[in-house]
PDB file of N, CA and C in Angstrom:
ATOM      1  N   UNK A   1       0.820  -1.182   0.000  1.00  0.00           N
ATOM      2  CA  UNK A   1       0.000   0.000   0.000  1.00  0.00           C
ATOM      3  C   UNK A   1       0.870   1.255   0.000  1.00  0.00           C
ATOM      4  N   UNK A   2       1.953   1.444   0.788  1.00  0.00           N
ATOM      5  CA  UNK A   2       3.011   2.499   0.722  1.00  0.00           C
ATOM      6  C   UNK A   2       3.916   2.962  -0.528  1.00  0.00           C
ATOM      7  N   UNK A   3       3.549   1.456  -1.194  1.00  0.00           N
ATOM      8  CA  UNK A   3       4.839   1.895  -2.475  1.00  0.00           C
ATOM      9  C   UNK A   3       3.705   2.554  -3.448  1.00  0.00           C
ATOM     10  N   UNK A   4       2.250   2.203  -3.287  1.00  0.00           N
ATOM     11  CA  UNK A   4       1.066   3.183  -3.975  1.00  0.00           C
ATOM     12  C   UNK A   4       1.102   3.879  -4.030  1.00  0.00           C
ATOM     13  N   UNK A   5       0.946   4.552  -2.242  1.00  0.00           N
ATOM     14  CA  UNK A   5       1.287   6.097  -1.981  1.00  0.00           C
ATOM     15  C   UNK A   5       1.944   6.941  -2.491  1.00  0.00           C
ATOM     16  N   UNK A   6       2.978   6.436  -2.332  1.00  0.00           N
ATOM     17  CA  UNK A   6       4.827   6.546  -2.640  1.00  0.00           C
ATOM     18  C   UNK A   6       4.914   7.433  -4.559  1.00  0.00           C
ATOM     19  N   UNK A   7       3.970   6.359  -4.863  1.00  0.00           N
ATOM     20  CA  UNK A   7       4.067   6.337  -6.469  1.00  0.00           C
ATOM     21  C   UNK A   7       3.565   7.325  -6.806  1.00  0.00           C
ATOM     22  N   UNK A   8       2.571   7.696  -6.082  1.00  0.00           N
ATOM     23  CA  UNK A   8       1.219   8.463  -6.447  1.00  0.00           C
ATOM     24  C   UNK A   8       1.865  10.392  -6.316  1.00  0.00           C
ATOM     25  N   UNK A   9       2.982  10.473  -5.648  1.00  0.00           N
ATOM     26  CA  UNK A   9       3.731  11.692  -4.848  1.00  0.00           C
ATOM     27  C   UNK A   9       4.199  12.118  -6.197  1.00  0.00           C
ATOM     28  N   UNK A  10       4.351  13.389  -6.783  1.00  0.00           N
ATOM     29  CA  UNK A  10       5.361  13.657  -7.497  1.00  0.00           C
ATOM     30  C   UNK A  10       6.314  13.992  -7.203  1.00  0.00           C
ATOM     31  N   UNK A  11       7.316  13.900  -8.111  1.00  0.00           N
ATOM     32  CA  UNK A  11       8.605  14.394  -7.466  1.00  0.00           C
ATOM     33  C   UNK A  11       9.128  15.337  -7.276  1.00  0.00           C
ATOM     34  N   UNK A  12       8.389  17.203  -7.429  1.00  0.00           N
ATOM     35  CA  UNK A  12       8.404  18.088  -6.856  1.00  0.00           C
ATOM     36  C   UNK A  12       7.753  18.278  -4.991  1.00  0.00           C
ATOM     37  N   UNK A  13       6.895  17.319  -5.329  1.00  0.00           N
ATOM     38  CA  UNK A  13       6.771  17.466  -3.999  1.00  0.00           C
ATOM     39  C   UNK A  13       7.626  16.999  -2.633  1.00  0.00           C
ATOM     40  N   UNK A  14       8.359  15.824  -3.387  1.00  0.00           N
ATOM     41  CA  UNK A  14       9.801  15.188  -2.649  1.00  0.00           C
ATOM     42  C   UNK A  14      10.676  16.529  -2.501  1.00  0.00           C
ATOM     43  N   UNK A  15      11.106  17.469  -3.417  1.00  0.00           N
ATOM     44  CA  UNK A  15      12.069  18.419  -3.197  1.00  0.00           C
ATOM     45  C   UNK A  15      11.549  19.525  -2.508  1.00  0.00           C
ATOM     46  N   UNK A  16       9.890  19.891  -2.431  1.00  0.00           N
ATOM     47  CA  UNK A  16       9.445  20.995  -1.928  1.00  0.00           C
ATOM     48  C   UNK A  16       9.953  20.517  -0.459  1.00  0.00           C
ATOM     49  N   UNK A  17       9.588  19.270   0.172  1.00  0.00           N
ATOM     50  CA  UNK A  17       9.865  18.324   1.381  1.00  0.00           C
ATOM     51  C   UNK A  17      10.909  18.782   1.869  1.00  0.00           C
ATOM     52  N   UNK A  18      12.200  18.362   1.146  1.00  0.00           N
ATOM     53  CA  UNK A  18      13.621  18.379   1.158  1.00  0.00           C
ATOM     54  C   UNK A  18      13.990  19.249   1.718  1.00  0.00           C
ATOM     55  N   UNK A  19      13.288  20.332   0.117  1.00  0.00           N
ATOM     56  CA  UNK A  19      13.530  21.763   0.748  1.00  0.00           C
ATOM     57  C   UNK A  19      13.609  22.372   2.376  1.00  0.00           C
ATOM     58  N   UNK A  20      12.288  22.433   2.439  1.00  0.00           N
ATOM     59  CA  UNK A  20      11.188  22.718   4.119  1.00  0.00           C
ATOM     60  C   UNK A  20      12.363  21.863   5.169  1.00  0.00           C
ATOM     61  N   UNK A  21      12.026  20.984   4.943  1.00  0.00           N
ATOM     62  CA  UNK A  21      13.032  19.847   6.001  1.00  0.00           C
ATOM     63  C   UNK A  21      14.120  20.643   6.323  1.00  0.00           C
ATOM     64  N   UNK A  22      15.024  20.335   4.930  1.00  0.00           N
ATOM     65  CA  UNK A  22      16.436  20.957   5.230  1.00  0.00           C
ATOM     66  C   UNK A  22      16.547  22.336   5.764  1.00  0.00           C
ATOM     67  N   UNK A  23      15.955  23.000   4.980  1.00  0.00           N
ATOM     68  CA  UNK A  23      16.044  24.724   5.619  1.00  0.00           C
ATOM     69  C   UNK A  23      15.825  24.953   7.008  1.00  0.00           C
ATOM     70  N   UNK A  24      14.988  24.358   7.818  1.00  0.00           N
ATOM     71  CA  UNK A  24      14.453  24.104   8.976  1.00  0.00           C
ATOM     72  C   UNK A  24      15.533  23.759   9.758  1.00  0.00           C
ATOM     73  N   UNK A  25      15.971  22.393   9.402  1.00  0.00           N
ATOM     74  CA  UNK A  25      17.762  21.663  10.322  1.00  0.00           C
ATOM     75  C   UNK A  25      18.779  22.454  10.351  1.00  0.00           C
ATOM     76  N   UNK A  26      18.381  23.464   8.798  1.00  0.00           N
ATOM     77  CA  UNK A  26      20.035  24.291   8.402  1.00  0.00           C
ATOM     78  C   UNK A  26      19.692  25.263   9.582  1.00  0.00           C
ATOM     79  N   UNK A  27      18.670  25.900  10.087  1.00  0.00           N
ATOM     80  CA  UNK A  27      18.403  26.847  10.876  1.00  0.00           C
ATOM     81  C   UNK A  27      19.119  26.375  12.345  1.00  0.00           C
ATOM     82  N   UNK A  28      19.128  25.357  12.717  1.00  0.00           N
ATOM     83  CA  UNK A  28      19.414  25.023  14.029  1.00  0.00           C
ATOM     84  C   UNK A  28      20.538  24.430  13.904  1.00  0.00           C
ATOM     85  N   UNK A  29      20.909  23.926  13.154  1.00  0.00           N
ATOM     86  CA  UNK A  29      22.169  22.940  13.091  1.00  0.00           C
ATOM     87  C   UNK A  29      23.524  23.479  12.094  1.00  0.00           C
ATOM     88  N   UNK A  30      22.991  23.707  11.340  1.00  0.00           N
ATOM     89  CA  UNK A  30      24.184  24.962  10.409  1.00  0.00           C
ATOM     90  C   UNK A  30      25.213  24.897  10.655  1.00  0.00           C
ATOM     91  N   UNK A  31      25.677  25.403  11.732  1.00  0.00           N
ATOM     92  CA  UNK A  31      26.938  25.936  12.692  1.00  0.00           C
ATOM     93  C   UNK A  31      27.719  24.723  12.636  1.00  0.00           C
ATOM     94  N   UNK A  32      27.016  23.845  13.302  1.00  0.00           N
ATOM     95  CA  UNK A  32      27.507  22.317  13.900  1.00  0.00           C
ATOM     96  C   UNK A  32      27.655  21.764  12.377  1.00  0.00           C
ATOM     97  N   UNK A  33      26.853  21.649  11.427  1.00  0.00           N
ATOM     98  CA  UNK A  33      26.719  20.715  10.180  1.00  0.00           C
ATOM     99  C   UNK A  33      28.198  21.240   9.320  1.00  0.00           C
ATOM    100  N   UNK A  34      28.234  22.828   9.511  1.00  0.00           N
ATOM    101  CA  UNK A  34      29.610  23.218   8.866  1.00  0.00           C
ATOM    102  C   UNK A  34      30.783  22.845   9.365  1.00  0.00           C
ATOM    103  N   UNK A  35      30.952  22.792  10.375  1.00  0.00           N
ATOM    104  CA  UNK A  35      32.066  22.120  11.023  1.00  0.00           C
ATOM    105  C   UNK A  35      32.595  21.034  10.913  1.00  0.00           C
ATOM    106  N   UNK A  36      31.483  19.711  11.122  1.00  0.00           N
ATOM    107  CA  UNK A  36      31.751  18.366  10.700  1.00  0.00           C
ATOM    108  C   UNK A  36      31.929  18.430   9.483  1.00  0.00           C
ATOM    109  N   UNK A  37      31.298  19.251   8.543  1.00  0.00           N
ATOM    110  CA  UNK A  37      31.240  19.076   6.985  1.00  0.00           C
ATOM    111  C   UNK A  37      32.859  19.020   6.560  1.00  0.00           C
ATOM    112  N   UNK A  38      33.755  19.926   7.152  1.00  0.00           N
ATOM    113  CA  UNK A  38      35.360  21.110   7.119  1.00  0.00           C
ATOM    114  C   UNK A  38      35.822  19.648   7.847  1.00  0.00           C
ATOM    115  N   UNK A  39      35.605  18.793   8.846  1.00  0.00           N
ATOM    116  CA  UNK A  39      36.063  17.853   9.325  1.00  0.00           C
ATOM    117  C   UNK A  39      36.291  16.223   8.679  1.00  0.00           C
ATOM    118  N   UNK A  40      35.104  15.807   7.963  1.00  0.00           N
ATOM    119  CA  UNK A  40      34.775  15.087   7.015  1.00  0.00           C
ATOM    120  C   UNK A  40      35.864  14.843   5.889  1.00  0.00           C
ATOM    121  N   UNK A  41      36.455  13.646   5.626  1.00  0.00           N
ATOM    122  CA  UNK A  41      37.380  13.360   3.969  1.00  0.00           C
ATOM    123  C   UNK A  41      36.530  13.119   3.000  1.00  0.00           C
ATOM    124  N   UNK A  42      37.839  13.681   2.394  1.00  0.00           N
ATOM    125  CA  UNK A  42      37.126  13.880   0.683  1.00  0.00           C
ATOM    126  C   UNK A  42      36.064  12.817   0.534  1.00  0.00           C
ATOM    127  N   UNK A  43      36.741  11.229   0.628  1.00  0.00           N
ATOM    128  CA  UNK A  43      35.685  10.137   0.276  1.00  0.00           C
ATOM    129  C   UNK A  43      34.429  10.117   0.560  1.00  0.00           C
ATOM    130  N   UNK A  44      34.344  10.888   2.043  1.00  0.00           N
ATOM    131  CA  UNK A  44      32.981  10.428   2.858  1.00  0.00           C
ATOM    132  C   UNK A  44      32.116  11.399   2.480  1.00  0.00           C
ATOM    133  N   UNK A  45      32.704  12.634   1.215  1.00  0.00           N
ATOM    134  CA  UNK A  45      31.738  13.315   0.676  1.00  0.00           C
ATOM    135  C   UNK A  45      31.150  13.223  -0.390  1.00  0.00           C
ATOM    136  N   UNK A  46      32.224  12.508  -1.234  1.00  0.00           N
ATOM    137  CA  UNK A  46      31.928  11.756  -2.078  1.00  0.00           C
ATOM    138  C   UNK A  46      31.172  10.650  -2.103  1.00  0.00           C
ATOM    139  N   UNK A  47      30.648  10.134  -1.506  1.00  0.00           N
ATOM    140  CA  UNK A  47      29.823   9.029  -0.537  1.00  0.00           C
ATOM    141  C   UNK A  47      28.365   9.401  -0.322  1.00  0.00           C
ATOM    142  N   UNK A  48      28.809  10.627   0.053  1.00  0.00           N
ATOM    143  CA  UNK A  48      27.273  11.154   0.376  1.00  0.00           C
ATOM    144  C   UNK A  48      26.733  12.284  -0.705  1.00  0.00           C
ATOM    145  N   UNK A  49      27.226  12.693  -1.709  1.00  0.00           N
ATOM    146  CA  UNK A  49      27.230  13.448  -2.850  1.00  0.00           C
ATOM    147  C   UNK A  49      26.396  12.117  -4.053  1.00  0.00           C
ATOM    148  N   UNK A  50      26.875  11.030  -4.142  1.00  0.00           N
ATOM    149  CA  UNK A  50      26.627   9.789  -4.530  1.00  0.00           C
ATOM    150  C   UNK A  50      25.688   8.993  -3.905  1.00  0.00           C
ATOM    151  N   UNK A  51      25.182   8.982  -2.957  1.00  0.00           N
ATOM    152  CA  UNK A  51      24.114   8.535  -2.128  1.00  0.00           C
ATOM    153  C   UNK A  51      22.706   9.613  -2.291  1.00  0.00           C
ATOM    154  N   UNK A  52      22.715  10.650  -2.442  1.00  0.00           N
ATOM    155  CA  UNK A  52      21.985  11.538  -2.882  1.00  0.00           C
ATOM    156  C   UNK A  52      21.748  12.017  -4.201  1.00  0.00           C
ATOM    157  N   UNK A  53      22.831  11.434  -4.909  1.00  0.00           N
ATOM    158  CA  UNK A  53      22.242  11.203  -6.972  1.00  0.00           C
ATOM    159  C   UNK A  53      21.511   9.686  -6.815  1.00  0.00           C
ATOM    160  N   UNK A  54      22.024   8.811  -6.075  1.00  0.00           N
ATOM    161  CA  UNK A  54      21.092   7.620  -6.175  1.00  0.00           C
ATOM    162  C   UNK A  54      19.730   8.024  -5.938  1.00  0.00           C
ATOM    163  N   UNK A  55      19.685   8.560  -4.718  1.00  0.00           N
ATOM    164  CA  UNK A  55      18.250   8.749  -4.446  1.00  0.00           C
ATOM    165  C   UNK A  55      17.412   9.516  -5.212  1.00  0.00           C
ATOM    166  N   UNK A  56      17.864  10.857  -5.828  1.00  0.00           N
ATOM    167  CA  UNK A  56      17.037  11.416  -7.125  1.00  0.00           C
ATOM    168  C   UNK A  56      17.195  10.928  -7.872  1.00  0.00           C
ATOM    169  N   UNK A  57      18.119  10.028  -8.895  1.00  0.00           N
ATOM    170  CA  UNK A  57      17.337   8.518  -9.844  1.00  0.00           C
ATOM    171  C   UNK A  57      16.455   8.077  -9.402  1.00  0.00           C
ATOM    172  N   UNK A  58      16.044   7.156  -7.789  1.00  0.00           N
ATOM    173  CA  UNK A  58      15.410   6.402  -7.867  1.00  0.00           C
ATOM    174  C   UNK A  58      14.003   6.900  -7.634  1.00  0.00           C
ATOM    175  N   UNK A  59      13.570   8.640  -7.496  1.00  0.00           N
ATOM    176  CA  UNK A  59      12.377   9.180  -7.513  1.00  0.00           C
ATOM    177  C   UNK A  59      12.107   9.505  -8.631  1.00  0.00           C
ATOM    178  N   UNK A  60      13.316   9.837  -9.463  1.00  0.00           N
ATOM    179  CA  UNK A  60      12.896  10.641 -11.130  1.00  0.00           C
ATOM    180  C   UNK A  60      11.885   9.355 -11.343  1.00  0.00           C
ATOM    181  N   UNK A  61      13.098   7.999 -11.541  1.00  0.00           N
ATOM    182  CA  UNK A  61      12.840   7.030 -11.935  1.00  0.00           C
ATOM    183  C   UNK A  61      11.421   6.150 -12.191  1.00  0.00           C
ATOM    184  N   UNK A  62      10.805   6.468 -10.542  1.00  0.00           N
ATOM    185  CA  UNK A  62       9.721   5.537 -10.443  1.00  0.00           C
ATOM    186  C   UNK A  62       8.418   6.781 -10.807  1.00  0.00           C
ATOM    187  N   UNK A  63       8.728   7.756 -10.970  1.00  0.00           N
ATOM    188  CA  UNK A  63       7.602   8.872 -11.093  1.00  0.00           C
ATOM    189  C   UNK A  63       7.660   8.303 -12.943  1.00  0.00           C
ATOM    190  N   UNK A  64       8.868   9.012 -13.132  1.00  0.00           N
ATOM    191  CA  UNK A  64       8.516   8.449 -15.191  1.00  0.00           C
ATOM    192  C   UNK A  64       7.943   6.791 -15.214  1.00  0.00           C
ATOM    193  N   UNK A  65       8.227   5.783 -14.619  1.00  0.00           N
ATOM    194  CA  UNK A  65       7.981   4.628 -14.622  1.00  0.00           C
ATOM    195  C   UNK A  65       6.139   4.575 -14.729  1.00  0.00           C
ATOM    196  N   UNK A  66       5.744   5.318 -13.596  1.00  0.00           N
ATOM    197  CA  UNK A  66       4.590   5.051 -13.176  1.00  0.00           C
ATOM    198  C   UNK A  66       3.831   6.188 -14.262  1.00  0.00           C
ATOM    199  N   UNK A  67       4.434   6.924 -14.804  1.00  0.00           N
ATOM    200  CA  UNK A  67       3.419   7.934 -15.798  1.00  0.00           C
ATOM    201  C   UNK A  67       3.230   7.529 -16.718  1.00  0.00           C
ATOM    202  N   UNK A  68       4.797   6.381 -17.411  1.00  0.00           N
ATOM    203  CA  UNK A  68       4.833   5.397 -18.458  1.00  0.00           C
ATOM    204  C   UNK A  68       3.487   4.618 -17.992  1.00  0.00           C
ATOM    205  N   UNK A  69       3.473   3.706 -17.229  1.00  0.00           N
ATOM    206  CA  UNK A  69       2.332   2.686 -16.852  1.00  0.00           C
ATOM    207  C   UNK A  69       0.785   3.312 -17.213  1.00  0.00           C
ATOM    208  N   UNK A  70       0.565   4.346 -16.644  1.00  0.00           N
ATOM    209  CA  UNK A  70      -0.696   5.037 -16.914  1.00  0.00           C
ATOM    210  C   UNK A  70      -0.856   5.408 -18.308  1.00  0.00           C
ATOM    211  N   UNK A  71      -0.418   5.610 -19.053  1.00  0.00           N
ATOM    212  CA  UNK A  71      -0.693   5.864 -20.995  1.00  0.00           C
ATOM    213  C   UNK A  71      -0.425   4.327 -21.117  1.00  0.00           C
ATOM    214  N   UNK A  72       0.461   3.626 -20.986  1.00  0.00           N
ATOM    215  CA  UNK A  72       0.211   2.302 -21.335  1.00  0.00           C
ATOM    216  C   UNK A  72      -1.073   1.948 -21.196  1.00  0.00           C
ATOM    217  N   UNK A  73      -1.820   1.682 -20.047  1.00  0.00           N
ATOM    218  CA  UNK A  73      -3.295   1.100 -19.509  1.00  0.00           C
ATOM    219  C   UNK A  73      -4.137   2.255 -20.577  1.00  0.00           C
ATOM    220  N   UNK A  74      -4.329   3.190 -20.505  1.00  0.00           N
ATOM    221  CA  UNK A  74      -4.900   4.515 -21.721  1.00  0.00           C
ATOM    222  C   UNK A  74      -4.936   3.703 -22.864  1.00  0.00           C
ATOM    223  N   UNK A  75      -3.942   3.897 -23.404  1.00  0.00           N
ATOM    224  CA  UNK A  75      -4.317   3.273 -24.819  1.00  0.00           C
ATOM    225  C   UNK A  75      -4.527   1.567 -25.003  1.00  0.00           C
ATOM    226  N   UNK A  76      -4.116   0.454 -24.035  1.00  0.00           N
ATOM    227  CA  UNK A  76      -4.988  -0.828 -23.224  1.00  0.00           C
ATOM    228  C   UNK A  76      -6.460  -0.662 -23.259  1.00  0.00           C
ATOM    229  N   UNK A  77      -6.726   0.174 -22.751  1.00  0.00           N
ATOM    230  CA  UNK A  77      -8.400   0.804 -22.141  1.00  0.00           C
ATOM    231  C   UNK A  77      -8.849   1.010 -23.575  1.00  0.00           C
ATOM    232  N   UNK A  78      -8.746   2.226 -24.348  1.00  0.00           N
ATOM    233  CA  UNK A  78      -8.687   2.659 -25.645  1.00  0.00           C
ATOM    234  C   UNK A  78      -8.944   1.451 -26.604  1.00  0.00           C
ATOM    235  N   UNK A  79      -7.962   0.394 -26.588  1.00  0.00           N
ATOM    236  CA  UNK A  79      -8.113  -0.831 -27.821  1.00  0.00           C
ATOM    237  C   UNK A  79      -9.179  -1.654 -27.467  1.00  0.00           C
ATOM    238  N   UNK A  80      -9.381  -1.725 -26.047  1.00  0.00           N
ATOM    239  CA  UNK A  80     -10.497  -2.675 -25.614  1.00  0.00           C
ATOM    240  C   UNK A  80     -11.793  -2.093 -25.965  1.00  0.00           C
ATOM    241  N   UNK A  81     -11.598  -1.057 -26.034  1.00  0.00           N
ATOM    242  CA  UNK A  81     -13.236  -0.222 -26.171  1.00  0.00           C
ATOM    243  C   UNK A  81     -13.568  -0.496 -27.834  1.00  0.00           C
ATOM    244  N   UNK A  82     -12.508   0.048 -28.307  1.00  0.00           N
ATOM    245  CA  UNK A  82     -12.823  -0.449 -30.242  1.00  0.00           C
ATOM    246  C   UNK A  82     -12.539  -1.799 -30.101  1.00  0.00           C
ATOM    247  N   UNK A  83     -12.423  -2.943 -29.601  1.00  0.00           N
ATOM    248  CA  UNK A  83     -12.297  -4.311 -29.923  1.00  0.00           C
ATOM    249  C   UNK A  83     -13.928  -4.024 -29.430  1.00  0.00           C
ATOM    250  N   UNK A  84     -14.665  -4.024 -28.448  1.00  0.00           N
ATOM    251  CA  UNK A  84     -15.909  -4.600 -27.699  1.00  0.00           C
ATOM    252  C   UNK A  84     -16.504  -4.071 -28.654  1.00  0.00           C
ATOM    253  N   UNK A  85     -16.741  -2.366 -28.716  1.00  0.00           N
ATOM    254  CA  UNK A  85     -17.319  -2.173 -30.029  1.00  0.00           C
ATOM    255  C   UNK A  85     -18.116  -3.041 -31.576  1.00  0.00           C
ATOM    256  N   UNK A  86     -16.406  -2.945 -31.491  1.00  0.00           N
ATOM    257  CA  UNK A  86     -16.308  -4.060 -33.458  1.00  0.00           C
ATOM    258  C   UNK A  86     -17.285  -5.084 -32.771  1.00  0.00           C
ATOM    259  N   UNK A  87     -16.906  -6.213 -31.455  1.00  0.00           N
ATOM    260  CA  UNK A  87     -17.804  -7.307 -31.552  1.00  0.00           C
ATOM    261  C   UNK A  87     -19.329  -7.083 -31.456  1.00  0.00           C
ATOM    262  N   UNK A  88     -19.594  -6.098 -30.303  1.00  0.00           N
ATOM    263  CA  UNK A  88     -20.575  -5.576 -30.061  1.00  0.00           C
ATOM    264  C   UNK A  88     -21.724  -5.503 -31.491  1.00  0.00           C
ATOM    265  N   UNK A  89     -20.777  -4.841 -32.545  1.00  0.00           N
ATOM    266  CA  UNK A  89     -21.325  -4.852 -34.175  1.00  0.00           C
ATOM    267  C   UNK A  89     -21.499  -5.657 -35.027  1.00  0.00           C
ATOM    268  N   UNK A  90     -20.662  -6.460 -35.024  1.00  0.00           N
ATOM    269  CA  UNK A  90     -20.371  -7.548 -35.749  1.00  0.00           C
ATOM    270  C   UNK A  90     -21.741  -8.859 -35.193  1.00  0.00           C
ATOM    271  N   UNK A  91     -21.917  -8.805 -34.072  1.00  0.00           N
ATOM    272  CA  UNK A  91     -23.185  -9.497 -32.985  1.00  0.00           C
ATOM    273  C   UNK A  91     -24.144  -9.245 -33.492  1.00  0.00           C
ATOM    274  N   UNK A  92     -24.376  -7.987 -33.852  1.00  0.00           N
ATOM    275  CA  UNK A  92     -25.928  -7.518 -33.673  1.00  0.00           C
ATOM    276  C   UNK A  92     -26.046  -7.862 -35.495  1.00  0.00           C
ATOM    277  N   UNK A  93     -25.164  -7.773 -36.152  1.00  0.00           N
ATOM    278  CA  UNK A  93     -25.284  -7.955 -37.868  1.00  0.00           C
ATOM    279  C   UNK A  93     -25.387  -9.676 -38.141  1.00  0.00           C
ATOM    280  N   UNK A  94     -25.181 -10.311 -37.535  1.00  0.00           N
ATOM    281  CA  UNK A  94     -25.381 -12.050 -37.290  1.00  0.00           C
ATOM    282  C   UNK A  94     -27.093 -12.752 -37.110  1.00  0.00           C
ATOM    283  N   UNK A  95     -27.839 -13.286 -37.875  1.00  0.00           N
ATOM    284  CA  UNK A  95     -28.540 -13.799 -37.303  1.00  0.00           C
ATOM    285  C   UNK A  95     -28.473 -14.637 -35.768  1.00  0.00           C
ATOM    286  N   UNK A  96     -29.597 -15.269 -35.647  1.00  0.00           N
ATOM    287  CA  UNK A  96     -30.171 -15.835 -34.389  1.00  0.00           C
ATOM    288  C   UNK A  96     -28.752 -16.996 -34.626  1.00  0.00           C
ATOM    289  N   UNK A  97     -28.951 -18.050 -35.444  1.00  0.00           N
ATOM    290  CA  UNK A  97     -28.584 -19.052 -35.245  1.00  0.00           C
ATOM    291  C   UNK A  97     -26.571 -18.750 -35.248  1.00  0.00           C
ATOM    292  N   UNK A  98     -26.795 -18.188 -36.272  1.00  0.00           N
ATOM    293  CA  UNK A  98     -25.032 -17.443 -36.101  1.00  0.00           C
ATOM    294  C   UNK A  98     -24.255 -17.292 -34.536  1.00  0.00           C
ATOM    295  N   UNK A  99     -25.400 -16.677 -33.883  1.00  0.00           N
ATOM    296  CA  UNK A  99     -25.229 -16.105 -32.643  1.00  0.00           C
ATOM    297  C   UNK A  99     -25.136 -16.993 -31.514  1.00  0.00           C
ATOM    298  N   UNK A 100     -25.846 -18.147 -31.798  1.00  0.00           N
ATOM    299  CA  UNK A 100     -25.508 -19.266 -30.753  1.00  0.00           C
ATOM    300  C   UNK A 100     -24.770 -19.792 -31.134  1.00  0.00           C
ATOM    301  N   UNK A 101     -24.106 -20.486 -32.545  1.00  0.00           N
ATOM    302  CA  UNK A 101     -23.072 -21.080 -33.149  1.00  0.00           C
ATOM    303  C   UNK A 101     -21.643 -20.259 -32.223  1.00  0.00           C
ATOM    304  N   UNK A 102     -21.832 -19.161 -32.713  1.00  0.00           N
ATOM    305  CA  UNK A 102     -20.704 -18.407 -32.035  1.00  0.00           C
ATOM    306  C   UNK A 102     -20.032 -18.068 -30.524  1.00  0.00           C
ATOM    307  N   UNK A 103     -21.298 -18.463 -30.052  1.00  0.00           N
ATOM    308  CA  UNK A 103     -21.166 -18.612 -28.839  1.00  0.00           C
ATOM    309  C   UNK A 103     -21.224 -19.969 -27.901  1.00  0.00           C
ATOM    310  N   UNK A 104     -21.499 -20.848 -28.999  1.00  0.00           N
ATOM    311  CA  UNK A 104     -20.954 -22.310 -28.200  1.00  0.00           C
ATOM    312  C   UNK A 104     -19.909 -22.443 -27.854  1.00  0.00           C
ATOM    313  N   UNK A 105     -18.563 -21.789 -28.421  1.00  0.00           N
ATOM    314  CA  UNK A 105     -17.530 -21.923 -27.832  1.00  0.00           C
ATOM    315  C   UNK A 105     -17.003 -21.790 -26.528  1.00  0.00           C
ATOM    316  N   UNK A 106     -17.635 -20.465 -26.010  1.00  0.00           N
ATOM    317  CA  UNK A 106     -18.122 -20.105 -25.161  1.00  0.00           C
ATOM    318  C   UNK A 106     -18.970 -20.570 -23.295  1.00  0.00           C
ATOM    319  N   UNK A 107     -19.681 -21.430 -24.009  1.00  0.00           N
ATOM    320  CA  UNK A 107     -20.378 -22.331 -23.032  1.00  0.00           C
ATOM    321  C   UNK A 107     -19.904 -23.702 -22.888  1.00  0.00           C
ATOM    322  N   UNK A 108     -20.139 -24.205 -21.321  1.00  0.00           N
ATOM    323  CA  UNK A 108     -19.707 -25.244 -20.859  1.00  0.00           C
ATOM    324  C   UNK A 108     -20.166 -26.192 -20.615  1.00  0.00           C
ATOM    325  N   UNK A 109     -20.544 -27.466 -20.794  1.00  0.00           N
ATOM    326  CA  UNK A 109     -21.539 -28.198 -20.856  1.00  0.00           C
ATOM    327  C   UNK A 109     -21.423 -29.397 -19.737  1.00  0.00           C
TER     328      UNK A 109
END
């Protein structure tokens, strides 16, 4: 149910988040965060510079994924409607006996 949710979020609203969040911590913590930051090696920034491109892939990612999915099912939805249609037509242009012929396949005996 969460990865629904999850899906359903765009991904401006993840950065509006980010945003709010962070600005908020930077307010109280700043001071302290700059310090460790000046304390910190190169690697372990690199680490976390790289841990934070992963994570905006894996929101770009599943937002295009899931917008892909929705026009997929659209035009799914779309072909089914002109397939039921056509039969829908093709049914009603069939006599009686046509119509049960065609539909014996259908039934289980």
């Amino acid at each position: 149910m969460w990865d629904f949710i999850k899906n359903m979020i765009p991904w401006y609203v993840y950065a509006i988040g980010i945003a709010v969040i962070g600005g908020t911590l930077w307010v109280f913590f700043g001071p302290t965060l700059l310090v460790i930051w000046r304390i910190l090696p190169n690697w372990t920034k690199y680490v976390i510079g790289l841990l934070l491109a992963v994570g905006l892939a894996i929101v770009f990612g599943r937002n295009r994924g899931f917008r892909d999915a929705k026009e997929m099912q659209k035009r799914l939805d779309e072909r089914a409607v002109g397939v039921r249609q056509e039969t829908h037509d093709e049914v009603q242009k069939l006599d009686v006996r046509a119509v049960d012929k065609r539909l014996d396949k259908w039934m289980r005996d």
